[in-house]
C-alpha atoms as a PDB file:
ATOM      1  CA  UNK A   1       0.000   0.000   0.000  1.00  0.00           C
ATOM      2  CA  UNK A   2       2.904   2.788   0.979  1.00  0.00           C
ATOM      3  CA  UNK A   3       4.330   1.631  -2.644  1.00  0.00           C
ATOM      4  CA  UNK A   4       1.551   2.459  -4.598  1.00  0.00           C
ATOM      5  CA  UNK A   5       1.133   5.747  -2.379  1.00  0.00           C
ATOM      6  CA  UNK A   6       4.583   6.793  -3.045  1.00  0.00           C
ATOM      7  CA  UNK A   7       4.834  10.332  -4.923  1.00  0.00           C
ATOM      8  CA  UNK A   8       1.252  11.126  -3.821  1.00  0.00           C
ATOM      9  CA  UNK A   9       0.233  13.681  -1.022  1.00  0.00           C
ATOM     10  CA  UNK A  10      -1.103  10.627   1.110  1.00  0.00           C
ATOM     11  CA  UNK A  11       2.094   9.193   1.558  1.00  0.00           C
ATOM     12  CA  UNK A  12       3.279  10.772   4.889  1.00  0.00           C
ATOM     13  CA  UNK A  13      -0.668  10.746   6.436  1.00  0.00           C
ATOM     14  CA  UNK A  14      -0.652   7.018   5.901  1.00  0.00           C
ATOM     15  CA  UNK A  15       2.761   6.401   6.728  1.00  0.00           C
ATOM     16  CA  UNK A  16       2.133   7.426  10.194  1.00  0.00           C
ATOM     17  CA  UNK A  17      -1.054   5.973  10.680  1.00  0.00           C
ATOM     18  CA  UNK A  18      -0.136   2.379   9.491  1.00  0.00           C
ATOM     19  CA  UNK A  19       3.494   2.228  10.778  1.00  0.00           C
ATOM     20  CA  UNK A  20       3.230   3.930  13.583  1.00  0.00           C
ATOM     21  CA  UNK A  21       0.003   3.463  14.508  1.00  0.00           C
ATOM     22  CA  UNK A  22      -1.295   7.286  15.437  1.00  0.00           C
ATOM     23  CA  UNK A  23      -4.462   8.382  15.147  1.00  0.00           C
ATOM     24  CA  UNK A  24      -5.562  10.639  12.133  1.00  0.00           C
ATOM     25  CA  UNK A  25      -5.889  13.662  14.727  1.00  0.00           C
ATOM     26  CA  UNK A  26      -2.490  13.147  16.138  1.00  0.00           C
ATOM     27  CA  UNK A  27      -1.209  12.637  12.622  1.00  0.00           C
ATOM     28  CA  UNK A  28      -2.437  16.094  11.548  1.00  0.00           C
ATOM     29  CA  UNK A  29      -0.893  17.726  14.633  1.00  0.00           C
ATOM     30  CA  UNK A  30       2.359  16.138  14.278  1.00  0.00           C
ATOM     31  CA  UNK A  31       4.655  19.581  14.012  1.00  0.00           C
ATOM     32  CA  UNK A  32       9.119  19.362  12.702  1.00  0.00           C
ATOM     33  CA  UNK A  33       9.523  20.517  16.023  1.00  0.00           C
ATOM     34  CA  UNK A  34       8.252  16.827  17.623  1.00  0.00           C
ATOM     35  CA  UNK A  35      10.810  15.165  15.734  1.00  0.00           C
ATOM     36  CA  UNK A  36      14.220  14.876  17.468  1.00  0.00           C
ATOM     37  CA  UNK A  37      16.234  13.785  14.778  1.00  0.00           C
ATOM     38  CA  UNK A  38      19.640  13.097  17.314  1.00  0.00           C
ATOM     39  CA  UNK A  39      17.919  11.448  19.551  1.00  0.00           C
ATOM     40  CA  UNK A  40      15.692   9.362  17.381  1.00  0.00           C
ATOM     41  CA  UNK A  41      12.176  10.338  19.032  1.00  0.00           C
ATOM     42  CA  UNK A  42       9.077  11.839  18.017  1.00  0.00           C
ATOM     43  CA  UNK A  43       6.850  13.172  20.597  1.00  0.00           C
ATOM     44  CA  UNK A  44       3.208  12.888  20.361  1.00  0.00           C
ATOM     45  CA  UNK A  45       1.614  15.934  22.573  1.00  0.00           C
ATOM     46  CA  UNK A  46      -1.042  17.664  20.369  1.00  0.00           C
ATOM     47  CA  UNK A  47      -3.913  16.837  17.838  1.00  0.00           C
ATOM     48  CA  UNK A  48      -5.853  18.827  14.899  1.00  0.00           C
ATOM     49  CA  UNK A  49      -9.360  18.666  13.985  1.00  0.00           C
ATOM     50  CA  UNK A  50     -11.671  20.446  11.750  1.00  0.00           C
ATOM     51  CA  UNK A  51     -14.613  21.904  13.296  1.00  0.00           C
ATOM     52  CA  UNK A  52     -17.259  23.602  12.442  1.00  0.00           C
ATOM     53  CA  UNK A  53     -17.648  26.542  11.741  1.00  0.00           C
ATOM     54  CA  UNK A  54     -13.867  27.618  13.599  1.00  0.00           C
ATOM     55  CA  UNK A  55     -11.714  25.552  10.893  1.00  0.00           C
ATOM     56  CA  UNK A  56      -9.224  23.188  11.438  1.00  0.00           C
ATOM     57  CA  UNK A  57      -8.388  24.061  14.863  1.00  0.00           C
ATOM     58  CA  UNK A  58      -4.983  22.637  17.245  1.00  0.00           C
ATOM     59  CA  UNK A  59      -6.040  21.018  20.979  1.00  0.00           C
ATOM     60  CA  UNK A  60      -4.982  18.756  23.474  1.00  0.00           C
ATOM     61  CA  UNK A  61      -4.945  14.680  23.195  1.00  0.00           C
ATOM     62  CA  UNK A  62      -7.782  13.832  25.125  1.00  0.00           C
ATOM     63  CA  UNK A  63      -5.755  12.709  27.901  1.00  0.00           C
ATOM     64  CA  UNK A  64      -2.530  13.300  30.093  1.00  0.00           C
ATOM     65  CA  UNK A  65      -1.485   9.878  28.725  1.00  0.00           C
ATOM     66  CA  UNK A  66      -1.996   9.901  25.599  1.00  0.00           C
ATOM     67  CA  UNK A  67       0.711  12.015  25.191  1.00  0.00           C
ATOM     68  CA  UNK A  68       3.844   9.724  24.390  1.00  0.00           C
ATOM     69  CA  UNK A  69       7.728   9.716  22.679  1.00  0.00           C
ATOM     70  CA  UNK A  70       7.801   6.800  19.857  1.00  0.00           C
ATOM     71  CA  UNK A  71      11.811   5.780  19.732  1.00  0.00           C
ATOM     72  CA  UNK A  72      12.612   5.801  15.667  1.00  0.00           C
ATOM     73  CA  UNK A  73      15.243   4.181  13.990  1.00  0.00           C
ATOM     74  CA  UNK A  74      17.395   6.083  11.585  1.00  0.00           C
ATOM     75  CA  UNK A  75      15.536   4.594   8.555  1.00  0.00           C
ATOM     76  CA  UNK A  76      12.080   5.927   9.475  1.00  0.00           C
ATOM     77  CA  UNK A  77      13.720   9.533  10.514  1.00  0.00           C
ATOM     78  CA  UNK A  78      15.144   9.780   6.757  1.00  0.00           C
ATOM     79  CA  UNK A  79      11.639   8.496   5.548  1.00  0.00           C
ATOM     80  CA  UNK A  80       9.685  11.009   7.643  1.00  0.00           C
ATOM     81  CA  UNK A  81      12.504  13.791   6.127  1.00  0.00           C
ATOM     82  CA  UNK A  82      11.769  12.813   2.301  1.00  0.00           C
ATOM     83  CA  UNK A  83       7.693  12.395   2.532  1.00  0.00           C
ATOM     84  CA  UNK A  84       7.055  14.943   5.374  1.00  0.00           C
ATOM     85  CA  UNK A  85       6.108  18.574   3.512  1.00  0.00           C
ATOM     86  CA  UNK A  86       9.057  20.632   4.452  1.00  0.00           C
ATOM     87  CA  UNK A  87       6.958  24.348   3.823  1.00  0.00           C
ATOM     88  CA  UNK A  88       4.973  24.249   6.665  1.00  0.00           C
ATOM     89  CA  UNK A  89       5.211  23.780  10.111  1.00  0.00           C
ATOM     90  CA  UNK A  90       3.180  20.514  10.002  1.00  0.00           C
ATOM     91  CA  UNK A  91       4.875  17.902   8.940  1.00  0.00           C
ATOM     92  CA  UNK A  92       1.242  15.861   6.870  1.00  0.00           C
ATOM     93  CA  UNK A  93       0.078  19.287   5.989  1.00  0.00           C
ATOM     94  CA  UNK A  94      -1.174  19.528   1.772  1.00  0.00           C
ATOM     95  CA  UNK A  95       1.647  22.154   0.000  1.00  0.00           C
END
């Protein structure tokens, strides 16, 4: 499946959600600044949502715990570098 979505805008949502298992809210929150590239972690501390009528609006996870740091191997750092979109601060975010 990440094959055939290779080269599309889908790519990086996906990625995260299948191989790392995060929710689509935490996916679209998911900011450069969460990824630690020398340490190899990725913190998971905020979600987006679109609501109506105020947008697509940033917010807490639901709980204290769902907040978490996933421990990434080198390999899925460089991954998250070529399919993340490197013009915004969001790292799924559409150009």
């Amino acid at each position: 499946m990440l094959d055939a979505l290779e080269g599309t805008e889908l790519i990086a949502p996906v990625f995260f959600a299948v191989v790392l298992g995060l929710r689509r809210g935490e996916v679209a929150g998911l900011k450069w600044d969460d990824l630690d590239r020398l340490r190899g972690e990725l913190r998971i501390q905020r979600q987006r949502q679109a609501i109506r009528p105020l947008g697509v609006v940033e917010r807490s996870l639901k709980t204290e715990g769902s907040k978490r740091t996933l421990n990434l191997p080198a390999v899925l750092i460089e991954k998250i570098d070529r399919i993340g979109n490197l013009d915004s601060q969001y790292i799924c975010t559409k150009g």
